[in-house]
C-alpha atoms as a PDB file:
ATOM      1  CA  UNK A   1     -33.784 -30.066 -54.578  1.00  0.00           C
ATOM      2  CA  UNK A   2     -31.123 -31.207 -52.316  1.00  0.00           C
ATOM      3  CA  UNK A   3     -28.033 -33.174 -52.606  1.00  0.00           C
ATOM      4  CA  UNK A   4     -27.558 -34.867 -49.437  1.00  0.00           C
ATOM      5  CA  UNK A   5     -30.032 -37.132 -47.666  1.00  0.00           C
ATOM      6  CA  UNK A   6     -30.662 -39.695 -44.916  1.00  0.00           C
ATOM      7  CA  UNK A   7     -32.385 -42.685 -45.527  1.00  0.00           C
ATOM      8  CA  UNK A   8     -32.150 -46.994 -44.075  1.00  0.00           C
ATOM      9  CA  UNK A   9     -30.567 -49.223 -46.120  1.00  0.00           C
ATOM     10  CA  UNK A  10     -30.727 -52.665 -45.168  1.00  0.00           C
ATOM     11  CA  UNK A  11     -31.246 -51.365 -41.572  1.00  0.00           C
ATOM     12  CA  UNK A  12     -28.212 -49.388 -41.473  1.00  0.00           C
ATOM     13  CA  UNK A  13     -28.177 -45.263 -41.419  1.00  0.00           C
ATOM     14  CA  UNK A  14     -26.897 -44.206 -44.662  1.00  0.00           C
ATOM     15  CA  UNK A  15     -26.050 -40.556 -45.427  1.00  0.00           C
ATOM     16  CA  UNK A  16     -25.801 -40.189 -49.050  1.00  0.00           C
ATOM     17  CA  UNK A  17     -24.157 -36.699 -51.668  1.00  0.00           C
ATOM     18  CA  UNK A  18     -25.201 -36.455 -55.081  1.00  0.00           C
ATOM     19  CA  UNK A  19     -24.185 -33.454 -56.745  1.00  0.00           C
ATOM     20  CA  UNK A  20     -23.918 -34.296 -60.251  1.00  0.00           C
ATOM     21  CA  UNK A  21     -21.302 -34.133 -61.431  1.00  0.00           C
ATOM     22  CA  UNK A  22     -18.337 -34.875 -59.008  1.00  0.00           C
ATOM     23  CA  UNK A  23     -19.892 -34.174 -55.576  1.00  0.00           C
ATOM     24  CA  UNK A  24     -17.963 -31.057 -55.680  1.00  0.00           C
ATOM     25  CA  UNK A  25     -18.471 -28.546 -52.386  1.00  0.00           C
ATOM     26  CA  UNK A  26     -20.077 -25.188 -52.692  1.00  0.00           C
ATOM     27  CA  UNK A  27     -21.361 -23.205 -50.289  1.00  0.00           C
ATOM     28  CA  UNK A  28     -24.812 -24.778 -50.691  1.00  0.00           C
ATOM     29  CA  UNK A  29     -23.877 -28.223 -50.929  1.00  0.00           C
ATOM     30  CA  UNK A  30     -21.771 -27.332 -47.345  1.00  0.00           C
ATOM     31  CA  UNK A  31     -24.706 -26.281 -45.554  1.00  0.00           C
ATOM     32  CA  UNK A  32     -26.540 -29.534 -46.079  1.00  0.00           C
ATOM     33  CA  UNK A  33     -23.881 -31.583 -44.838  1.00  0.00           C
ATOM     34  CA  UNK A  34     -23.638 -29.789 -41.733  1.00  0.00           C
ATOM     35  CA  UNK A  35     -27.057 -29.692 -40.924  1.00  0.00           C
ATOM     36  CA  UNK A  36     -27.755 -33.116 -42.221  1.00  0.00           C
ATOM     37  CA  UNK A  37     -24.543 -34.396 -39.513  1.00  0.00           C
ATOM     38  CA  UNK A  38     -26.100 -32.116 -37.017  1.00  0.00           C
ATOM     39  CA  UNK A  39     -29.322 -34.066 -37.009  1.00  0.00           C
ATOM     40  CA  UNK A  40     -27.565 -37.112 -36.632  1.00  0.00           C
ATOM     41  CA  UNK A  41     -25.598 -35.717 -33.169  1.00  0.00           C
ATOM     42  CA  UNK A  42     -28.819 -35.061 -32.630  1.00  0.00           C
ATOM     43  CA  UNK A  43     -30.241 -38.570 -32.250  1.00  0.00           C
ATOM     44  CA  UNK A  44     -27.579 -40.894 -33.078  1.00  0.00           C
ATOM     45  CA  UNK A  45     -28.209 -44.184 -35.390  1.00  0.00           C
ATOM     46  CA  UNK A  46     -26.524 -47.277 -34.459  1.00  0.00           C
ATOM     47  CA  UNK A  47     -24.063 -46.781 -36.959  1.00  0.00           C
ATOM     48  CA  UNK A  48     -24.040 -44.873 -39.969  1.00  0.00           C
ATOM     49  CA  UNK A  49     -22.457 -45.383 -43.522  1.00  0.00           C
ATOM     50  CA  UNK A  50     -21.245 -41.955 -45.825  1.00  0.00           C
ATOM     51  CA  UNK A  51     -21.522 -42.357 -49.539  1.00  0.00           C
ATOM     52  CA  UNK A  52     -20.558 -40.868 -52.360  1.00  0.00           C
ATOM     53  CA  UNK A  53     -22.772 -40.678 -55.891  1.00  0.00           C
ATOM     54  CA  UNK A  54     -21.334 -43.679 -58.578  1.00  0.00           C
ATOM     55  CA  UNK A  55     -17.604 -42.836 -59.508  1.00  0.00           C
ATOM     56  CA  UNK A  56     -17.259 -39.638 -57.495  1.00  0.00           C
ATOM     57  CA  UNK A  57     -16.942 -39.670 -53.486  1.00  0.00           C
ATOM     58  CA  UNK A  58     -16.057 -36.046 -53.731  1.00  0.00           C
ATOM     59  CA  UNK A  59     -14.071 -33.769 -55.220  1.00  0.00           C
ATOM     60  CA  UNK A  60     -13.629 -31.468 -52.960  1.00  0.00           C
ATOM     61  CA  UNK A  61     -13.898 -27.416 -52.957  1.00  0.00           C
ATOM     62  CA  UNK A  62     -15.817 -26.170 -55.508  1.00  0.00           C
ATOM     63  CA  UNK A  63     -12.970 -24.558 -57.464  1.00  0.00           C
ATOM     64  CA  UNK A  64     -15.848 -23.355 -60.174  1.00  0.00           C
ATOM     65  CA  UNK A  65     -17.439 -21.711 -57.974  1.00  0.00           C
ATOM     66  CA  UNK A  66     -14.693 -20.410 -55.191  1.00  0.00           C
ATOM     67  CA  UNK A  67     -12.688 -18.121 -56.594  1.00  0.00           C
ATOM     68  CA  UNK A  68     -15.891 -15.969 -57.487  1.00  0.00           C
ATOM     69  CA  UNK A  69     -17.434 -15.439 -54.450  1.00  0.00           C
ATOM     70  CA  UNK A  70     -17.120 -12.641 -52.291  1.00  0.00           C
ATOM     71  CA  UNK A  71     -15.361 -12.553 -48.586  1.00  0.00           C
ATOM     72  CA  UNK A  72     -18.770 -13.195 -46.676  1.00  0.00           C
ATOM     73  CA  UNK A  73     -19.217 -16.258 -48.918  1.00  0.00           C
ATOM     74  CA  UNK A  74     -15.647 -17.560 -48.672  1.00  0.00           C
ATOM     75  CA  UNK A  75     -15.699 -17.059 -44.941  1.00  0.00           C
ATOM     76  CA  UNK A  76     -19.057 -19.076 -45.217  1.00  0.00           C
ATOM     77  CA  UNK A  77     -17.041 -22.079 -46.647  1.00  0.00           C
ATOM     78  CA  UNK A  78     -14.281 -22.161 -44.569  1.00  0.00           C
ATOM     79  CA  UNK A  79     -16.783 -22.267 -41.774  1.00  0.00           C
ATOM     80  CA  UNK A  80     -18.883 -24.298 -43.546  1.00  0.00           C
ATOM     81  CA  UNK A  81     -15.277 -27.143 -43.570  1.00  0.00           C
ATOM     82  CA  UNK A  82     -14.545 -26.597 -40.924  1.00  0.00           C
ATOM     83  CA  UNK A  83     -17.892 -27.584 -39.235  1.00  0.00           C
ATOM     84  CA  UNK A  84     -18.225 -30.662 -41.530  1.00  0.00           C
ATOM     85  CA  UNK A  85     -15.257 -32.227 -40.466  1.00  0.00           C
ATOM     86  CA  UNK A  86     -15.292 -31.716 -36.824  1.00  0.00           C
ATOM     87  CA  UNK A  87     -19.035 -32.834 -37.011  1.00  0.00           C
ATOM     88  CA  UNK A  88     -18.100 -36.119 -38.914  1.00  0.00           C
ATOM     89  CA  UNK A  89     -15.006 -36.656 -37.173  1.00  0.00           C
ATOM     90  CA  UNK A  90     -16.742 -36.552 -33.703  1.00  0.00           C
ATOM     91  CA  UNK A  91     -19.864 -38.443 -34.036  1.00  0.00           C
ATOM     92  CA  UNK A  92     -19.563 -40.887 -31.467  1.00  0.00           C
ATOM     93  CA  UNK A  93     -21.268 -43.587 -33.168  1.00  0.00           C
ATOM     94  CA  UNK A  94     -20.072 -45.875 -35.551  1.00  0.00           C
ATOM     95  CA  UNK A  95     -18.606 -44.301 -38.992  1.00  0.00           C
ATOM     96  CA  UNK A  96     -17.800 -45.919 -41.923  1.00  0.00           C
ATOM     97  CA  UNK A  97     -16.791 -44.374 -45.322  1.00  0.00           C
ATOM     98  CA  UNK A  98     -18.275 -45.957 -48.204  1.00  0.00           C
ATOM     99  CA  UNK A  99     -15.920 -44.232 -51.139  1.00  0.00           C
ATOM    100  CA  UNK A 100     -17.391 -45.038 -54.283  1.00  0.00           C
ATOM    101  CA  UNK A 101     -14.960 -43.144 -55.872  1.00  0.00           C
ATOM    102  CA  UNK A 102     -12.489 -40.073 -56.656  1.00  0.00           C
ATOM    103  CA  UNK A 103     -12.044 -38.544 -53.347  1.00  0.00           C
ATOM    104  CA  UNK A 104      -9.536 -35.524 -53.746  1.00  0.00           C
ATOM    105  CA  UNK A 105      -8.697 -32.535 -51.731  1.00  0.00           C
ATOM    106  CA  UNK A 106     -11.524 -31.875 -48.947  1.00  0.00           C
ATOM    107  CA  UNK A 107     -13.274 -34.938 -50.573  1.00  0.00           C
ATOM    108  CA  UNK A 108     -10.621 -36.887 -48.988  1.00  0.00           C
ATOM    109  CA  UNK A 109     -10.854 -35.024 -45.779  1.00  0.00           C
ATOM    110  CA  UNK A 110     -13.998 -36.377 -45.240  1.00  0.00           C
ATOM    111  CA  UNK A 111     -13.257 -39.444 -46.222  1.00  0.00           C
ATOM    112  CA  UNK A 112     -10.343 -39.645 -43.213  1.00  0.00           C
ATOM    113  CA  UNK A 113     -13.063 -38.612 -40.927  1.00  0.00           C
ATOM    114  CA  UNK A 114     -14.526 -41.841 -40.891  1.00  0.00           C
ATOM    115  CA  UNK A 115     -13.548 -44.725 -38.546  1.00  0.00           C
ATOM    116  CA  UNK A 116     -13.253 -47.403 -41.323  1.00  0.00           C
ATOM    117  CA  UNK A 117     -13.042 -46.414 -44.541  1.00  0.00           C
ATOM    118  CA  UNK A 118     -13.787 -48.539 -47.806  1.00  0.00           C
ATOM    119  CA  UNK A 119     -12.283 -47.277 -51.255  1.00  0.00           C
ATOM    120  CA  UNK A 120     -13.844 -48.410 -54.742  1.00  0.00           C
ATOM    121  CA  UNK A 121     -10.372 -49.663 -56.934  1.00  0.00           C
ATOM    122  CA  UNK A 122     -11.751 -47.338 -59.990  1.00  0.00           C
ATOM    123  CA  UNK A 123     -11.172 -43.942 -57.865  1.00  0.00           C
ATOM    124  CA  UNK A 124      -8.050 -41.924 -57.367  1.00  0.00           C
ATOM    125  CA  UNK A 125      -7.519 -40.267 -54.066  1.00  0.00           C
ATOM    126  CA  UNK A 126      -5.296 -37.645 -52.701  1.00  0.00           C
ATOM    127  CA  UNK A 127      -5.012 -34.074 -50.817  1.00  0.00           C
ATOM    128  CA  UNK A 128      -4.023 -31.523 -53.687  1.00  0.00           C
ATOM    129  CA  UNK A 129      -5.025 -28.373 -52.000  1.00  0.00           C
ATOM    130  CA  UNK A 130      -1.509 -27.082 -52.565  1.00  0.00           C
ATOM    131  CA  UNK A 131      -1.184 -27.998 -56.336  1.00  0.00           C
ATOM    132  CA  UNK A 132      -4.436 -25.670 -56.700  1.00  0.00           C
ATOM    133  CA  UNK A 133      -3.325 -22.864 -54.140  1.00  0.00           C
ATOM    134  CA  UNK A 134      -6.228 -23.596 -51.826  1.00  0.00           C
ATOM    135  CA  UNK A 135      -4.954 -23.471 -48.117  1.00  0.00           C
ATOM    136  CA  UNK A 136      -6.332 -26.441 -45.718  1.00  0.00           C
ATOM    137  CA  UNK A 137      -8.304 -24.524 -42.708  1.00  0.00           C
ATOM    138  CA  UNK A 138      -7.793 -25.658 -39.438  1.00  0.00           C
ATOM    139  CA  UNK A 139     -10.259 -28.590 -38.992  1.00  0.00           C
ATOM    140  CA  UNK A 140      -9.544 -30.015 -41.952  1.00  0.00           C
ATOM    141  CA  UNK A 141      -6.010 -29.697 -41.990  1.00  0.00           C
ATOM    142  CA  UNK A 142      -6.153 -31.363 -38.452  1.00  0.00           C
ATOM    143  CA  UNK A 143      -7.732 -34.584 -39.382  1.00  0.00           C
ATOM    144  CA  UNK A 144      -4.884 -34.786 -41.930  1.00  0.00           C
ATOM    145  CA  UNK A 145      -2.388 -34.662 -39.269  1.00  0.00           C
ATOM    146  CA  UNK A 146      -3.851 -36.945 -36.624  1.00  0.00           C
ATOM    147  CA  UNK A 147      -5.091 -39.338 -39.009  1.00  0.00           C
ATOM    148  CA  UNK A 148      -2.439 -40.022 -41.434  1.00  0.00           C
ATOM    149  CA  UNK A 149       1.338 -41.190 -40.585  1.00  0.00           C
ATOM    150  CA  UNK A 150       4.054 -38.466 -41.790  1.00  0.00           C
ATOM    151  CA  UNK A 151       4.975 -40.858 -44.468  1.00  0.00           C
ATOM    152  CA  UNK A 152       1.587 -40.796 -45.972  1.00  0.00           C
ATOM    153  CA  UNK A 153       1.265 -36.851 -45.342  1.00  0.00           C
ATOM    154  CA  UNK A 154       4.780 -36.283 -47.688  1.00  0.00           C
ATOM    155  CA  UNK A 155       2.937 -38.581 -50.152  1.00  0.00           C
ATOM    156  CA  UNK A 156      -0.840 -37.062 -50.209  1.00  0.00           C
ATOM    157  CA  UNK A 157      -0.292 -33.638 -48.816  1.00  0.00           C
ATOM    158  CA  UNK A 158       3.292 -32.256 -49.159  1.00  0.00           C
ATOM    159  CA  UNK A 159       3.566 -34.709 -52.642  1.00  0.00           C
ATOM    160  CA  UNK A 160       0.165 -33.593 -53.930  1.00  0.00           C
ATOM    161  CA  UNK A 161      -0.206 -36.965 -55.701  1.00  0.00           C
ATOM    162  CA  UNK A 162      -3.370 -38.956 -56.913  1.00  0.00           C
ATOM    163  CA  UNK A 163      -3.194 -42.733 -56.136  1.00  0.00           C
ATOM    164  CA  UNK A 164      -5.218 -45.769 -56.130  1.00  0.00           C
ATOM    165  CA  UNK A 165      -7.140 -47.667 -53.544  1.00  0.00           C
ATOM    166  CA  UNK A 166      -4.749 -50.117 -53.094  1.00  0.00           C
ATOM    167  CA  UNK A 167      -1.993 -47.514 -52.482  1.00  0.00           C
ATOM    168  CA  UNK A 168      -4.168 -45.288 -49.827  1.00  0.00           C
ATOM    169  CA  UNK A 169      -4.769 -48.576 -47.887  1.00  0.00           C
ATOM    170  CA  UNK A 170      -0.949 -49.029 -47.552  1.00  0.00           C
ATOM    171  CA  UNK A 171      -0.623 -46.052 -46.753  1.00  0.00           C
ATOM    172  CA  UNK A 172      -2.837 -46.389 -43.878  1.00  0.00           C
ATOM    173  CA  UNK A 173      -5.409 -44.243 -45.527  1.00  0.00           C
ATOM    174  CA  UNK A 174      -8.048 -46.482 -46.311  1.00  0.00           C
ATOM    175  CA  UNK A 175      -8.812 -49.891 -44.806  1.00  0.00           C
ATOM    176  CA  UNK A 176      -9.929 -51.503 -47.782  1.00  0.00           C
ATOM    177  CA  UNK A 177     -10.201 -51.636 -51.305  1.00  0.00           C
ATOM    178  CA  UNK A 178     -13.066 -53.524 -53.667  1.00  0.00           C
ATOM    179  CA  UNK A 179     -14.486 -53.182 -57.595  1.00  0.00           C
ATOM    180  CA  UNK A 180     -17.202 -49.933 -57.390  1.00  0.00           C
ATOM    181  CA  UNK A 181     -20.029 -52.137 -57.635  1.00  0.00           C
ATOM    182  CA  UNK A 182     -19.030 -54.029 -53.912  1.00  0.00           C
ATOM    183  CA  UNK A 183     -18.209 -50.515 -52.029  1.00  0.00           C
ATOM    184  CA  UNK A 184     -21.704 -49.984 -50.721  1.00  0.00           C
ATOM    185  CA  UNK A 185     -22.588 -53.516 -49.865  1.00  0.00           C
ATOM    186  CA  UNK A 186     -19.226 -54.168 -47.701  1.00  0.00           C
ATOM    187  CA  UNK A 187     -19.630 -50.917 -46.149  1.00  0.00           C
ATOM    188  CA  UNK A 188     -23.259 -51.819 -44.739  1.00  0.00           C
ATOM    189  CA  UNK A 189     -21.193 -55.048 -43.826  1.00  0.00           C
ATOM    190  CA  UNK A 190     -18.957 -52.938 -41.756  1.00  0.00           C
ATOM    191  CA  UNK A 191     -21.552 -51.309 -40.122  1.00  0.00           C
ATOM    192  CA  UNK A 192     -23.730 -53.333 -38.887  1.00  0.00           C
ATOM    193  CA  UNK A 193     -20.600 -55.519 -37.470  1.00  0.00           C
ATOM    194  CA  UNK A 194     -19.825 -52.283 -35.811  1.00  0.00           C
ATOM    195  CA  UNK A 195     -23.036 -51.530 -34.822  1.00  0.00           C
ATOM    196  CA  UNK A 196     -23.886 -54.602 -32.639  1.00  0.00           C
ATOM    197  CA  UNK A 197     -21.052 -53.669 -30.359  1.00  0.00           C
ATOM    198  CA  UNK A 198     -21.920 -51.950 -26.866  1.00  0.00           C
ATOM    199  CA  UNK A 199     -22.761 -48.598 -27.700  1.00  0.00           C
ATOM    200  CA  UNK A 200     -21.940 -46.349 -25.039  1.00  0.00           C
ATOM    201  CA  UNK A 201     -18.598 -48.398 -24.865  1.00  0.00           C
ATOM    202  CA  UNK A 202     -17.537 -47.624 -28.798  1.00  0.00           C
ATOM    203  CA  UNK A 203     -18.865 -43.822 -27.980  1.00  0.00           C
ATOM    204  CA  UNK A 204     -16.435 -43.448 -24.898  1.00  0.00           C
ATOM    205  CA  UNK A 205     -13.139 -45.584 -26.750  1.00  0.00           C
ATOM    206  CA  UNK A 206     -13.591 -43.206 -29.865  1.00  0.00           C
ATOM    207  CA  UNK A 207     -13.890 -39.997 -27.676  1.00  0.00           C
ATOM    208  CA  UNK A 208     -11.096 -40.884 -25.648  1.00  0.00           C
ATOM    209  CA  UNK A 209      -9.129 -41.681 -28.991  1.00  0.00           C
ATOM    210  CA  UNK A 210     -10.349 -38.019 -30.803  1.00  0.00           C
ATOM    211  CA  UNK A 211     -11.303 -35.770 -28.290  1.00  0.00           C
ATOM    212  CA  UNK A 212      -8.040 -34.126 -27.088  1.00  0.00           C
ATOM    213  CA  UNK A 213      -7.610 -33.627 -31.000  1.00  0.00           C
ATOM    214  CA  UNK A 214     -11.325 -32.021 -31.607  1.00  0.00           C
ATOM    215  CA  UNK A 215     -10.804 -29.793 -28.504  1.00  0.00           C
ATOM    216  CA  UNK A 216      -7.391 -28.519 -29.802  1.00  0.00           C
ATOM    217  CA  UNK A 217      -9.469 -28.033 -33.495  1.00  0.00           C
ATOM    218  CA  UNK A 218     -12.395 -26.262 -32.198  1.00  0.00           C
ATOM    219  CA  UNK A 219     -10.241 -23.879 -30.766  1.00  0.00           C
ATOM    220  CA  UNK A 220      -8.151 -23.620 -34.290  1.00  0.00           C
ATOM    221  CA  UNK A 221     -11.035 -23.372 -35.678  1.00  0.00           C
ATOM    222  CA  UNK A 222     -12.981 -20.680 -33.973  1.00  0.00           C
ATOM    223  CA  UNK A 223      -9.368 -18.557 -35.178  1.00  0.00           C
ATOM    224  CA  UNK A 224      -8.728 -19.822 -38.355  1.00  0.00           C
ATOM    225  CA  UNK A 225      -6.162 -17.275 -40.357  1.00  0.00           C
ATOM    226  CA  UNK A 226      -8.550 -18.343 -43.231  1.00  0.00           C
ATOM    227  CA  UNK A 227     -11.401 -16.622 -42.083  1.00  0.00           C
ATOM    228  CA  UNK A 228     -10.126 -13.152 -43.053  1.00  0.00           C
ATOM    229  CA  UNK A 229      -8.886 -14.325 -46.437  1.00  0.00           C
ATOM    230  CA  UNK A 230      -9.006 -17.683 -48.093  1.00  0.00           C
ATOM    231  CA  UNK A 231      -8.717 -18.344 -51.498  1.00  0.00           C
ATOM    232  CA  UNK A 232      -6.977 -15.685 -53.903  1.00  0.00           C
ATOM    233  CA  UNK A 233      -5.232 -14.245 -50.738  1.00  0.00           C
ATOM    234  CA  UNK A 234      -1.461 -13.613 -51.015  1.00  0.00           C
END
C-alpha cells in the first residue's frame, strides 16, 4: 500500500504522506513522491496543497533505515532528494504547504519548497542534518539558501535548532502559524485564493522568481559529491 496520494478536497488538489509513524523518507517512500509530483507537471491542478499525516509533516531522512543500505541504494536517495525538491520547488502552479506538524531536516526542505507555507503551533521545525552527520545534497541544500535569509540559515542550519511555528514565521520560514486542527482548512483557504488568479501569469512570475536558481541546481545536482558517498562517508 502506498503512502502518498492525490485526491480533491473541497475542490482543491491535495497531495497527501502518511507513513506512520513520522512521515520519515526511505527510499520507497522517495519514489512515490517523485512520481506522484511528476504526474502533477504532468497536468497541472489549479493549485495544489502538500500535507503531512496528524502531528508529523515529516521527519526527514530515514535515519533507521539509511545508514544500512548499500551505495546503489544511498545513491538512490540522494537522487531520489534531490528530484523531490526540484520537482516541488518548480511546479509552476500554485503551492501551498499545509504543515501539520514536526517538519525537521529534509522534512523541512520540502516544506520551504512551497510558495506559502502554513505551520500547525504543536510542531517543531528545523534543518538538523549536521547534528546527525547527514550532508544536505545539492537540491536540497539550494532551496535552503535561496529561500531562507542568512539570519535564519545560522539559526536552522548552521545552529541546528528545533523551534516553533511562531519562531519559523519570524524567521521568514513559514507564513503562518494556527492550532493543528485549522492547518488543513486555512491551507485550502490559501489555495483556492491563489488559484483564482491568472494562471499562466502566476506560472511565468514564479519561474522568473526560481528559475535561474533551479537551472544552477539541476546542474549541482546532476554532480552532486554525494552521489559517490553519502551517509557514513568520511
Amino acid at each position: 500500500m502506498g503512502h502518498v496520494s492525490i485526491a480533491q478536497h473541497e475542490g482543491v488538489t491535495v497531495l497527501s504522506v502518511d507513513r506512520a509513524p513520522a512521515n520519515a523518507m526511505d527510499l520507497a517512500l522517495l519514489g512515490e513522491l517523485v512520481e506522484a509530483v511528476d504526474r502533477l507537471a504532468a497536468d497541472l491542478p489549479p493549485a495544489l496543497v502538500l500535507a503531512g499525516r496528524d502531528g508529523f509533516f515529516s521527519a526527514g531522512a530515514d535515519l533507521k533505515a539509511v545508514p544500512g543500505y548499500g551505495p546503489a541504494e544511498q545513491r538512490g536517495m540522494v537522487e531520489g532528494i534531490n528530484r523531490m525538491a526540484l520537482g516541488m520547488y518548480g511546479l509552476p502552479c500554485p503551492v501551498v504547504c499545509a504543515v501539520t506538524g514536526h517538519a525537521i531536516a529534509g522534512g523541512m526542505v520540502l516544506a520551504l519548497c512551497g510558495d506559502h507555507r502554513v505551520a500547525s503551533t504543536a510542531g517543531r521545525y528545523g534543518l538538523t542534518e549536521v547534528k546527525v552527520g547527514v550532508p544536505y545534497p545539492q537540491a536540497a541544500i539550494g532551496v535552503v539558501r535561496a529561500e531562507l535569509a542568512a539570519p535564519a540559515a545560522r539559526i536552522l542550519a548552521l545552529g541546528n535548532r528545533l523551534v516553533d511555528a511562531g519562531e519559523c514565521v519570524r524567521l521568514g520560514a513559514f507564513d503562518e502559524a494556527h492550532a493543528p486542527g485549522e492547518v488543513l482548512d486555512r491551507a485550502l483557504a490559501v489555495a483556492r485564493e491563489l488559484a483564482a488568479m491568472p494562471a499562466h501569469v502566476y506560472a511565468r512570475t514564479k519561474g522568473e522568481l526560481r528559475g535561474a536558481t533551479l537551472a544552477q541546481l539541476r546542474i549541482s545536482a546532476e554532480r552532486d559529491p554525494l552521489l559517490d558517498a553519502w551517509v557514513g562517508a568520511s
